[in-house]
PDB file of N, CA and C in Angstrom:
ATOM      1  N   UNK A   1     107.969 117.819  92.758  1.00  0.00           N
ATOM      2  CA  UNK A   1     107.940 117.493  91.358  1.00  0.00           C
ATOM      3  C   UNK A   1     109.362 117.668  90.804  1.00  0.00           C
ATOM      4  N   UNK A   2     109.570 116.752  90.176  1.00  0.00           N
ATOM      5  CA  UNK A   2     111.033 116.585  89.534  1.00  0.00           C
ATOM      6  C   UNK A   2     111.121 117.158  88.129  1.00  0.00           C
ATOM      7  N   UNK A   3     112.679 117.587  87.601  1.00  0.00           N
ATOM      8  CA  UNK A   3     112.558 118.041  86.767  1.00  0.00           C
ATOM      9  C   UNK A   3     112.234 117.083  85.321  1.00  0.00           C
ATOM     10  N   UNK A   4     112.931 116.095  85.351  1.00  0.00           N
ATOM     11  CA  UNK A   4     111.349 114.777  84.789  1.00  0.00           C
ATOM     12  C   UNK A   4     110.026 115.143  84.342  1.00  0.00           C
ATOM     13  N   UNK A   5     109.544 115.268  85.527  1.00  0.00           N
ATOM     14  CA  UNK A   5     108.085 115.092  85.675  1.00  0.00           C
ATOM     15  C   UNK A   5     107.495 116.103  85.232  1.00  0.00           C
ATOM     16  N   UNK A   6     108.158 117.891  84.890  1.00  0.00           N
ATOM     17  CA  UNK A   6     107.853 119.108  84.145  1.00  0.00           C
ATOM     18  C   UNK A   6     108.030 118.905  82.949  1.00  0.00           C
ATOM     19  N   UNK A   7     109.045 117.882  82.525  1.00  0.00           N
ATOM     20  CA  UNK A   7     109.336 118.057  81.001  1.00  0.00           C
ATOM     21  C   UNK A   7     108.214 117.017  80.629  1.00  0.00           C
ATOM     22  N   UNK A   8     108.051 115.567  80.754  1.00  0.00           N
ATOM     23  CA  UNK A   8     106.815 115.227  80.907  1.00  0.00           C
ATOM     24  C   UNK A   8     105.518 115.815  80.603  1.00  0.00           C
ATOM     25  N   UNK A   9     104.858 116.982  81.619  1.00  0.00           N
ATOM     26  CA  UNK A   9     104.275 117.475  81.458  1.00  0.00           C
ATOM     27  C   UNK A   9     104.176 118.298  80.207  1.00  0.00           C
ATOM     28  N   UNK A  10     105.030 119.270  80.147  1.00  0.00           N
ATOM     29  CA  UNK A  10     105.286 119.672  79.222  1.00  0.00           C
ATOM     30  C   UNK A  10     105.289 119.160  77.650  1.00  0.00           C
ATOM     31  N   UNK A  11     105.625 117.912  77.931  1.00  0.00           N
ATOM     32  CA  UNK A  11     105.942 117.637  76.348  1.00  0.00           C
ATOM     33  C   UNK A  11     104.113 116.681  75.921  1.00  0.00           C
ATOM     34  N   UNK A  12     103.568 116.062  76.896  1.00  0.00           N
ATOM     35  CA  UNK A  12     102.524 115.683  77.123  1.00  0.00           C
ATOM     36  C   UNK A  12     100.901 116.839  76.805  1.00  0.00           C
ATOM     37  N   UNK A  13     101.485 118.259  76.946  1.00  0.00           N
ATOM     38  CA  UNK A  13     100.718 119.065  76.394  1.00  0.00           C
ATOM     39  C   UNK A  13     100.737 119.524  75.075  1.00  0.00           C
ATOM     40  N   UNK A  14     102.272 119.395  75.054  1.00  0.00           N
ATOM     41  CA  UNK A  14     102.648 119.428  73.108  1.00  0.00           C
ATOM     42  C   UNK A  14     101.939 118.749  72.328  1.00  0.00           C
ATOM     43  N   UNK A  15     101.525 117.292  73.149  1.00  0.00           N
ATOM     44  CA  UNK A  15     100.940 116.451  72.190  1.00  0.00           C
ATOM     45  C   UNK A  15      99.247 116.597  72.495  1.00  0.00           C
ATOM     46  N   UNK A  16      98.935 116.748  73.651  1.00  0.00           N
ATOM     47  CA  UNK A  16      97.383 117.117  73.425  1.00  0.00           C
ATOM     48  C   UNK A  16      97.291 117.943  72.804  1.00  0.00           C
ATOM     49  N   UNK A  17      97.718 119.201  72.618  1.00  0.00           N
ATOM     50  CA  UNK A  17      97.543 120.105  71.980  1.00  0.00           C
ATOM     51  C   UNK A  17      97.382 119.900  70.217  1.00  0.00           C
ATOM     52  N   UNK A  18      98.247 118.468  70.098  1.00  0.00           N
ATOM     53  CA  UNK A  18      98.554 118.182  68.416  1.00  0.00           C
ATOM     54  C   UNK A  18      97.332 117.185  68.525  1.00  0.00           C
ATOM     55  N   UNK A  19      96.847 116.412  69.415  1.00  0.00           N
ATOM     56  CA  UNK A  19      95.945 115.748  69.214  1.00  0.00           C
ATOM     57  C   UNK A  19      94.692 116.148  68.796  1.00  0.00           C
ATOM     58  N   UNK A  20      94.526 117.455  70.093  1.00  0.00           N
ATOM     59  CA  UNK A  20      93.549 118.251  69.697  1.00  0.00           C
ATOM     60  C   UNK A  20      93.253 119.048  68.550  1.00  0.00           C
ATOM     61  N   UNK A  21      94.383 118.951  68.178  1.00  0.00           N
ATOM     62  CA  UNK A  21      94.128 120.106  66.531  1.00  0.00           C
ATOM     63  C   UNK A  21      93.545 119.119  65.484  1.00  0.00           C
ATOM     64  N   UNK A  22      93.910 118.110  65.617  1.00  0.00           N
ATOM     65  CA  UNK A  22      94.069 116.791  64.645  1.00  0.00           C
ATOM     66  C   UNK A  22      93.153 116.097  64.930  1.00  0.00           C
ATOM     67  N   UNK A  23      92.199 116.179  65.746  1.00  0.00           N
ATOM     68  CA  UNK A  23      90.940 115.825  67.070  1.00  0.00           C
ATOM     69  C   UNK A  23      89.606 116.981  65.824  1.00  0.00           C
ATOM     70  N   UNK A  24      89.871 117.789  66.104  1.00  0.00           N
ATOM     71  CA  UNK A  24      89.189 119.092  65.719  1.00  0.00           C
ATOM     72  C   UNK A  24      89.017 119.109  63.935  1.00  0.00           C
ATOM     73  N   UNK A  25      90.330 118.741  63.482  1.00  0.00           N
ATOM     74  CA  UNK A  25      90.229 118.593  61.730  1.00  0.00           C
ATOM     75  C   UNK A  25      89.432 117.950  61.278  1.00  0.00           C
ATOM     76  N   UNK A  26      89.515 116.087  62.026  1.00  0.00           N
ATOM     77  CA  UNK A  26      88.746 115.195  61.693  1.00  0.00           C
ATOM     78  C   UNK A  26      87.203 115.563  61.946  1.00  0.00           C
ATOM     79  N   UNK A  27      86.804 116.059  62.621  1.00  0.00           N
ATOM     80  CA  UNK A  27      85.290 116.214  63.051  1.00  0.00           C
ATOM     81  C   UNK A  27      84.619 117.290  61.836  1.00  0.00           C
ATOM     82  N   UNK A  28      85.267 118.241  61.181  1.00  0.00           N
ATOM     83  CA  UNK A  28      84.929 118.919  60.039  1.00  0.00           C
ATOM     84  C   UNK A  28      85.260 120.604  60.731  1.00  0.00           C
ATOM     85  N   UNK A  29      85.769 120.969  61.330  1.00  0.00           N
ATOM     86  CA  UNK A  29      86.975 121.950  61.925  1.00  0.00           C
ATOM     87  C   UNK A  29      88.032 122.606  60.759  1.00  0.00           C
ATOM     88  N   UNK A  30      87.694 123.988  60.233  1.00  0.00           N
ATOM     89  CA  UNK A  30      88.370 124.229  59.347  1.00  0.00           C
ATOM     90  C   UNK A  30      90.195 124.606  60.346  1.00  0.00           C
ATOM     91  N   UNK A  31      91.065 124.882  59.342  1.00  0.00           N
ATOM     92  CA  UNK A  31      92.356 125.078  59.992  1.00  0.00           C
ATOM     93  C   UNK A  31      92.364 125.884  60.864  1.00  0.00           C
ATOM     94  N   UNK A  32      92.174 126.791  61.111  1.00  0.00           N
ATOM     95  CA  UNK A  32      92.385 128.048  61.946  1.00  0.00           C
ATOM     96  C   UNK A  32      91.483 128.003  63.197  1.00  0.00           C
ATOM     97  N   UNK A  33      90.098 127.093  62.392  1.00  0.00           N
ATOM     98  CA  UNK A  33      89.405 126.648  64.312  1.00  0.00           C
ATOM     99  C   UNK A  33      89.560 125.829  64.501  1.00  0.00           C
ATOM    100  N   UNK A  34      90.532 124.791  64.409  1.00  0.00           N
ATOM    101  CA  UNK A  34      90.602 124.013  64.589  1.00  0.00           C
ATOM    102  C   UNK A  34      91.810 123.961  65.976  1.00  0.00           C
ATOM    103  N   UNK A  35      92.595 124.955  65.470  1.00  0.00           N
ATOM    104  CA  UNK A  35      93.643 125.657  66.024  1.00  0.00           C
ATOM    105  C   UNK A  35      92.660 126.325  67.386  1.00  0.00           C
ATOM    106  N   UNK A  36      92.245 127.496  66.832  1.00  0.00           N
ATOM    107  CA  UNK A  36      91.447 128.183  67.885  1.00  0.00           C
ATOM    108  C   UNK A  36      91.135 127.116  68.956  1.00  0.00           C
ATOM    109  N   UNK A  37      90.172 125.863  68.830  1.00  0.00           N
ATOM    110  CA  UNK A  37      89.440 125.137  69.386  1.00  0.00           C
ATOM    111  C   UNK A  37      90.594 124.300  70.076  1.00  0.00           C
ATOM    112  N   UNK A  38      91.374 123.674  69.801  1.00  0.00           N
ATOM    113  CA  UNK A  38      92.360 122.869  70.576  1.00  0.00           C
ATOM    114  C   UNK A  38      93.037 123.399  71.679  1.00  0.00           C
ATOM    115  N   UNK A  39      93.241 125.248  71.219  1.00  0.00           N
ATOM    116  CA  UNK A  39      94.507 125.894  72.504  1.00  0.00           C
ATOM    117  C   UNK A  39      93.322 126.260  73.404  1.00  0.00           C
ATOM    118  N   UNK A  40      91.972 126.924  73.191  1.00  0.00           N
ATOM    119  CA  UNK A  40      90.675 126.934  73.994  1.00  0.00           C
ATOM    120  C   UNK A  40      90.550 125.927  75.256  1.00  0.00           C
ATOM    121  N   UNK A  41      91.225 124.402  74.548  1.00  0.00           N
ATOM    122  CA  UNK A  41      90.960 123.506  75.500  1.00  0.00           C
ATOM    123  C   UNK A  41      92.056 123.492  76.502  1.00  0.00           C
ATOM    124  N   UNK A  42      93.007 123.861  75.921  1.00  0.00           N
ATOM    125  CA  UNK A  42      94.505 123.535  76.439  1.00  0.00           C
ATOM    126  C   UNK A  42      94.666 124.677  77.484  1.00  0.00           C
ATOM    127  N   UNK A  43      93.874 125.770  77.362  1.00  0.00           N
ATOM    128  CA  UNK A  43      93.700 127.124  78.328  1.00  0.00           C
ATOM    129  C   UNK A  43      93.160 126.736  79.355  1.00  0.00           C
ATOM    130  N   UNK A  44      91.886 126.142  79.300  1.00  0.00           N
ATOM    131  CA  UNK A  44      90.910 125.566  80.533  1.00  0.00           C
ATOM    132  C   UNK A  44      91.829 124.406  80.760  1.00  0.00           C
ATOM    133  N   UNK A  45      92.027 123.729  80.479  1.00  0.00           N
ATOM    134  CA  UNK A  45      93.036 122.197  81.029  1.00  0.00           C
ATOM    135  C   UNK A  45      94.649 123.158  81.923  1.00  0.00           C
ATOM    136  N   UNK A  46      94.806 124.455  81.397  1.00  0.00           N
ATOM    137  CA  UNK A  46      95.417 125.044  82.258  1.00  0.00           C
ATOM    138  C   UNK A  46      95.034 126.029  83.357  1.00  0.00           C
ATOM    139  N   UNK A  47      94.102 126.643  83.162  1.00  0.00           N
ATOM    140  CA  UNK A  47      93.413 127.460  84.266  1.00  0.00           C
ATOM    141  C   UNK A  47      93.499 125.962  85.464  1.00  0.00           C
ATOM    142  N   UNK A  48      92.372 124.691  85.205  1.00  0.00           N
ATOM    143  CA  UNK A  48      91.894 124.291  85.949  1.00  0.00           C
ATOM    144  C   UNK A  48      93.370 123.608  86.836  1.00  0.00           C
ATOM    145  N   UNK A  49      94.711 123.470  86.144  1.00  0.00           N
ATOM    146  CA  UNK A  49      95.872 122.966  86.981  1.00  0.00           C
ATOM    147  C   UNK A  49      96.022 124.316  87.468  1.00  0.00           C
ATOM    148  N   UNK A  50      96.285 125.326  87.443  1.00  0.00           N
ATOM    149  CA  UNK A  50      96.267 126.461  88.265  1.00  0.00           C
ATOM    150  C   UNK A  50      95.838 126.880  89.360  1.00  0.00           C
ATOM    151  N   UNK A  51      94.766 126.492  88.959  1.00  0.00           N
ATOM    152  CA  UNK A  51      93.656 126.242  89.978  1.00  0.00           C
ATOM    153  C   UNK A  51      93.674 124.980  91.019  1.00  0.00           C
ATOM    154  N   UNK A  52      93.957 123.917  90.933  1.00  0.00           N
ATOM    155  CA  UNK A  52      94.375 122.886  92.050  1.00  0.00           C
ATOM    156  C   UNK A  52      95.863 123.238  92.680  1.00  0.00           C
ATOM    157  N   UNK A  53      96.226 124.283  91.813  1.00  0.00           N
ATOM    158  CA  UNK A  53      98.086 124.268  92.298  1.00  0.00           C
ATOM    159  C   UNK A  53      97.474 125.815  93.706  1.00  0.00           C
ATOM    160  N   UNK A  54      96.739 126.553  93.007  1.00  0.00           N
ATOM    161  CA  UNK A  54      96.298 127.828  93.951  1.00  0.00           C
ATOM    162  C   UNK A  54      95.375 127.098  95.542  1.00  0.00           C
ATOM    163  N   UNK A  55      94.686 126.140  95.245  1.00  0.00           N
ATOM    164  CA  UNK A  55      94.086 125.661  96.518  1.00  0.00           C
ATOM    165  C   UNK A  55      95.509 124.865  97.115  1.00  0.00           C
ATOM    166  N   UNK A  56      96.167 124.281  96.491  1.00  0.00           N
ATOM    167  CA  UNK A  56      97.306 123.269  97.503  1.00  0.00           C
ATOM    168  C   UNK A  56      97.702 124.461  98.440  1.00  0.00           C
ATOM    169  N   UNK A  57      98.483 125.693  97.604  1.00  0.00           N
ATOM    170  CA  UNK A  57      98.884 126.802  98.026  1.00  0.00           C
ATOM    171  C   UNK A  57      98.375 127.217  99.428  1.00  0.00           C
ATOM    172  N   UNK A  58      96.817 128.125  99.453  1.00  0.00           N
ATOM    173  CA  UNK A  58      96.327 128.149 100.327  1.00  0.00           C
ATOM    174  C   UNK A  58      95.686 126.724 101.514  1.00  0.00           C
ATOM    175  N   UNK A  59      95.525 125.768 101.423  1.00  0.00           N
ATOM    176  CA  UNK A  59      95.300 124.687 102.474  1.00  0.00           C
ATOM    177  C   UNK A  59      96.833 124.191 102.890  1.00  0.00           C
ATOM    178  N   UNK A  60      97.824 125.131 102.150  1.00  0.00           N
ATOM    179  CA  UNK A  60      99.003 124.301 103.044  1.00  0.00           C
ATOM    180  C   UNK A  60      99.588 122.780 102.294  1.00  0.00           C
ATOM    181  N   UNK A  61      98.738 122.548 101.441  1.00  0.00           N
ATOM    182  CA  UNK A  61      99.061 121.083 101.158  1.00  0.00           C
ATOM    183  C   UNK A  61     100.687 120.828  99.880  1.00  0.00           C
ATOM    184  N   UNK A  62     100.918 121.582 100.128  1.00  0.00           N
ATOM    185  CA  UNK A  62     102.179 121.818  99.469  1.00  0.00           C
ATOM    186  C   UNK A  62     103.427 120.909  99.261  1.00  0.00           C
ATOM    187  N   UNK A  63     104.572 120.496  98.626  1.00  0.00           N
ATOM    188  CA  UNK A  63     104.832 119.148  98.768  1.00  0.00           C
ATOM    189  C   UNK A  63     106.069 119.934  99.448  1.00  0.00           C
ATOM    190  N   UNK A  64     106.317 121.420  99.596  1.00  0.00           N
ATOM    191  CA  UNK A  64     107.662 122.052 100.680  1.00  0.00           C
ATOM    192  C   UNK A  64     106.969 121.451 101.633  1.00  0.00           C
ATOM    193  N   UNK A  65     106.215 122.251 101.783  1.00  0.00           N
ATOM    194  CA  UNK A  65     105.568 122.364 103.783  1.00  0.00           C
ATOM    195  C   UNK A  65     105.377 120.514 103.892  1.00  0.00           C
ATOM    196  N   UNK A  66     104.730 120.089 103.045  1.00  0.00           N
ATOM    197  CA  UNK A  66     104.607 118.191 103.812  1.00  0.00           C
ATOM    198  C   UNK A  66     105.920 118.227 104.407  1.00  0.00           C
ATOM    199  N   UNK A  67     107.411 118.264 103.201  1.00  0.00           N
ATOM    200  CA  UNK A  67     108.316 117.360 103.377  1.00  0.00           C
ATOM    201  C   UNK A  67     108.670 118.369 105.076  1.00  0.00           C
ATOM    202  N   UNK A  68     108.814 119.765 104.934  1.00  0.00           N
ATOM    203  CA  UNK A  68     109.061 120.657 106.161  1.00  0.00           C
ATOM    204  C   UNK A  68     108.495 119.745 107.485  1.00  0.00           C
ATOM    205  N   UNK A  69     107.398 119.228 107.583  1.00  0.00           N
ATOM    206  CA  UNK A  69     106.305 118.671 108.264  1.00  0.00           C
ATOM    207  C   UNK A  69     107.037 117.857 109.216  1.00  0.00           C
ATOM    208  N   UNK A  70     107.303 116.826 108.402  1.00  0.00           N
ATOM    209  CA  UNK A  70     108.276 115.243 108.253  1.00  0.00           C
ATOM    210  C   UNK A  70     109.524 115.563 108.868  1.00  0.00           C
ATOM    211  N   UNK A  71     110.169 116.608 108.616  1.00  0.00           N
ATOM    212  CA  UNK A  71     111.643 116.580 108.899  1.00  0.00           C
ATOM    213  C   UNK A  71     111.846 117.394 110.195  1.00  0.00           C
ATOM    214  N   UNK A  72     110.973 118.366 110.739  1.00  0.00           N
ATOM    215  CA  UNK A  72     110.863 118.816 111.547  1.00  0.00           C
ATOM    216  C   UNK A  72     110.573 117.843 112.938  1.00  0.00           C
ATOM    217  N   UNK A  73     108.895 116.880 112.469  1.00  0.00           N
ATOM    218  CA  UNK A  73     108.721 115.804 113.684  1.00  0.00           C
ATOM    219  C   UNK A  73     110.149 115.125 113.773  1.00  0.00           C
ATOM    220  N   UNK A  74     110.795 114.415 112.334  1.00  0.00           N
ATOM    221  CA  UNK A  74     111.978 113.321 113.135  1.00  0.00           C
ATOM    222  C   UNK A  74     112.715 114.313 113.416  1.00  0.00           C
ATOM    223  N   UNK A  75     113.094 115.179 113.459  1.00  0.00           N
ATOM    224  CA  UNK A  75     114.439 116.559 114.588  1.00  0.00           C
ATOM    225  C   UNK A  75     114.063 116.390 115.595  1.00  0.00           C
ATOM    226  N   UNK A  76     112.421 116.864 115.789  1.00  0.00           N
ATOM    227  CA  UNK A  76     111.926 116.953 117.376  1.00  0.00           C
ATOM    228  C   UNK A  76     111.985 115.618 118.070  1.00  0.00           C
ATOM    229  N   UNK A  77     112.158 114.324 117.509  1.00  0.00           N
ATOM    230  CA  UNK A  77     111.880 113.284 118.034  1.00  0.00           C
ATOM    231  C   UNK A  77     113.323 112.630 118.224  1.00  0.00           C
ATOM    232  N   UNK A  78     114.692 112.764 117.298  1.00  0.00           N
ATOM    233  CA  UNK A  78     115.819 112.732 118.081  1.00  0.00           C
ATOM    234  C   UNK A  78     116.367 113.880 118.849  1.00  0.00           C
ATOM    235  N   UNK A  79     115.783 114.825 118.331  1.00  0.00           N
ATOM    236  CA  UNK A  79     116.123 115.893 119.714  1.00  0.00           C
ATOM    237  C   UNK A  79     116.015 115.318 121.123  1.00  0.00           C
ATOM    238  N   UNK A  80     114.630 115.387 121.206  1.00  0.00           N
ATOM    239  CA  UNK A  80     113.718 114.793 122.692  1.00  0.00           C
ATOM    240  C   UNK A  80     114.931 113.881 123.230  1.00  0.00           C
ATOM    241  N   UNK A  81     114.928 112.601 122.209  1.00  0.00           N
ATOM    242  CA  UNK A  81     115.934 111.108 122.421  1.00  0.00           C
ATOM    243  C   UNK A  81     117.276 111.253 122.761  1.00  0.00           C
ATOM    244  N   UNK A  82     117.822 112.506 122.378  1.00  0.00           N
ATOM    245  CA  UNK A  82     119.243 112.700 122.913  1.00  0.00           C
ATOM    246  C   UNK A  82     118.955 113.860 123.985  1.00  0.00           C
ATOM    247  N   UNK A  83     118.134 114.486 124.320  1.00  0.00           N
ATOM    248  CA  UNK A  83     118.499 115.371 125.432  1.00  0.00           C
ATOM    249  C   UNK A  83     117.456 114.221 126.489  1.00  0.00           C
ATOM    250  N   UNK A  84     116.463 113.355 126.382  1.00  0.00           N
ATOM    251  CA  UNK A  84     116.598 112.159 127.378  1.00  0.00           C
ATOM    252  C   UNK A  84     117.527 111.666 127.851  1.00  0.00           C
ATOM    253  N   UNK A  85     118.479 111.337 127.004  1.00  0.00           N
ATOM    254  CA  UNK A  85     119.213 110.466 127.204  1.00  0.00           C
ATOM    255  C   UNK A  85     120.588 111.116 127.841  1.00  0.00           C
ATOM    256  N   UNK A  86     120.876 112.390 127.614  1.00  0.00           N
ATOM    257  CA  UNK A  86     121.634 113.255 128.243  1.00  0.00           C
ATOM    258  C   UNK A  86     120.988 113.506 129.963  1.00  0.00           C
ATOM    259  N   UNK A  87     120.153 113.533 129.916  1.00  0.00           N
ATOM    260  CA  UNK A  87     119.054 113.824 130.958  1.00  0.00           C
ATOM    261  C   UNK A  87     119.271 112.864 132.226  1.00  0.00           C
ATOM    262  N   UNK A  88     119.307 112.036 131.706  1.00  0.00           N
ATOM    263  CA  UNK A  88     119.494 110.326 132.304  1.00  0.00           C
ATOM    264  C   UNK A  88     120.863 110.032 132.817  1.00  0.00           C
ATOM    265  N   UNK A  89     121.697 110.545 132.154  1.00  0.00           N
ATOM    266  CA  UNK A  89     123.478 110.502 132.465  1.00  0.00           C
ATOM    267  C   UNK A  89     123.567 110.851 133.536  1.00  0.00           C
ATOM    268  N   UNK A  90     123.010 112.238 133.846  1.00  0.00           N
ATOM    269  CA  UNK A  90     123.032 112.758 134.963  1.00  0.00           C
ATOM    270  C   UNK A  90     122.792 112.070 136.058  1.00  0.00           C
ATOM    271  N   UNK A  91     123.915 112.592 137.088  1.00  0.00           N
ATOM    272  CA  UNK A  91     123.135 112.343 138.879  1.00  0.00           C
ATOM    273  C   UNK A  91     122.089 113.039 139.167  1.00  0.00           C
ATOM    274  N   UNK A  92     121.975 112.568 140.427  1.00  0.00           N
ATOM    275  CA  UNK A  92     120.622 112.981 140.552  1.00  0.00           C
ATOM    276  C   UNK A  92     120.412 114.515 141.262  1.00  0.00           C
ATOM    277  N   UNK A  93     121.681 114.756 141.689  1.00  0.00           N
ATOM    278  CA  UNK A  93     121.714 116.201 141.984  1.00  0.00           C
ATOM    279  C   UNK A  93     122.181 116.813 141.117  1.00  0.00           C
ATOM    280  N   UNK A  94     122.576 116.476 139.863  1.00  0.00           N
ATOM    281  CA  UNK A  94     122.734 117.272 138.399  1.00  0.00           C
ATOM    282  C   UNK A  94     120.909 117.580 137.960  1.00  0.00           C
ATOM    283  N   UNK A  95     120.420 116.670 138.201  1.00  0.00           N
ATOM    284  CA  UNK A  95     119.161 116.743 137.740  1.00  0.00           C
ATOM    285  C   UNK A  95     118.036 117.907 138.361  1.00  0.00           C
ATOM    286  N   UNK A  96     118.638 117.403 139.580  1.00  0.00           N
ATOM    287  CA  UNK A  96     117.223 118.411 140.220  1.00  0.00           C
ATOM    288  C   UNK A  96     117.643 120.073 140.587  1.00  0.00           C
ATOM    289  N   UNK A  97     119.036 119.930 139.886  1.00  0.00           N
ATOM    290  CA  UNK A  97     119.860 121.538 139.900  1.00  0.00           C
ATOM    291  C   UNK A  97     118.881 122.320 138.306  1.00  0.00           C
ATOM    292  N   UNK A  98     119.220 121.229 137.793  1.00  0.00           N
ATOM    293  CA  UNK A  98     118.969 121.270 135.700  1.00  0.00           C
ATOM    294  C   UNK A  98     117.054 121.985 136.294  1.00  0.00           C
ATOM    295  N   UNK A  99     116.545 121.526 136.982  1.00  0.00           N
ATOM    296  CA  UNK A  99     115.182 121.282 136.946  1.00  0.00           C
ATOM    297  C   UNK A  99     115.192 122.793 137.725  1.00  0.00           C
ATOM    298  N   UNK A 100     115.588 122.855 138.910  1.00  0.00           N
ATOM    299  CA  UNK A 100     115.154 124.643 139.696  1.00  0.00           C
ATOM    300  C   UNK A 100     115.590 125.403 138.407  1.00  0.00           C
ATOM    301  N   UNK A 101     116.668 125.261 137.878  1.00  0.00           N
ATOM    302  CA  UNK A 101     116.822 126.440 137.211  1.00  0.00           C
ATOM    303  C   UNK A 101     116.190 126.430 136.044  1.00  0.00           C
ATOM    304  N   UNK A 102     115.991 125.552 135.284  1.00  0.00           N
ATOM    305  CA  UNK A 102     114.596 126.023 134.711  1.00  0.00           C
ATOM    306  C   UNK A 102     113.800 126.350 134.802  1.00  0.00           C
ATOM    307  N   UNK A 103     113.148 126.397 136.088  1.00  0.00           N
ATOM    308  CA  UNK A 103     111.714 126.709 136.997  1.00  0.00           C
ATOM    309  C   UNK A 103     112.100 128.115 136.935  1.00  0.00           C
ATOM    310  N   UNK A 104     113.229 128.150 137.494  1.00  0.00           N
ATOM    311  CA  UNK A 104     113.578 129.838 137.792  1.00  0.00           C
ATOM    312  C   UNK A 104     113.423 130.579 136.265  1.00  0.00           C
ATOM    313  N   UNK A 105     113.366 130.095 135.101  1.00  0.00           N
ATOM    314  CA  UNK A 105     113.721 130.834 133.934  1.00  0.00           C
ATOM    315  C   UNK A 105     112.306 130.913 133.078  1.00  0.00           C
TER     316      UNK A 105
END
């Protein structure tokens, strides 16, 4: 999430929050519950993002760990591609030297 996309948020609750007050007046909502009644909503509309942010948390689904995920497979996958390909340079008694002594280790 970008810093965009917080202020966004952010400013997007400013206005539910004004909607909701102004939501609450019209219906026959005196001032003060009207108030009460709008941040009430704006509490549960925040518990419940809390709450999807606390399950990402625990299942891992996190947007660190994805991108971690991603960048790790393409390492392991030009890793592999250049120590193949190093692998391959070799003679063939470079190779099967490379190979006991790994066995040995």
């Amino acid at each position: 999430m970008t810093r965009a996309n917080v202020l966004q948020i952010g400013l997007a609750t400013l206005f539910l929050g004004a909607f909701g007050y102004c939501f609450f007046r019209l219906i026959g909502f005196e001032g003060v519950s009207a108030g009460i009644a709008a941040e009430a909503i704006l509490v549960l509309l925040v518990f419940g993002w809390t709450g999807t942010y606390l399950f990402r948390v625990v299942s891992g689904q996190m947007t660190f760990v994805e991108q971690r995920k991603r960048y790790r497979d393409a390492y392991e996958k030009v890793t592999n591609a250049e120590l193949q390909s190093r692998f391959e340079a070799m003679s063939e008694e470079e190779q099967i030297s490379l190979i006991k002594e790994l066995e040995n280790e």
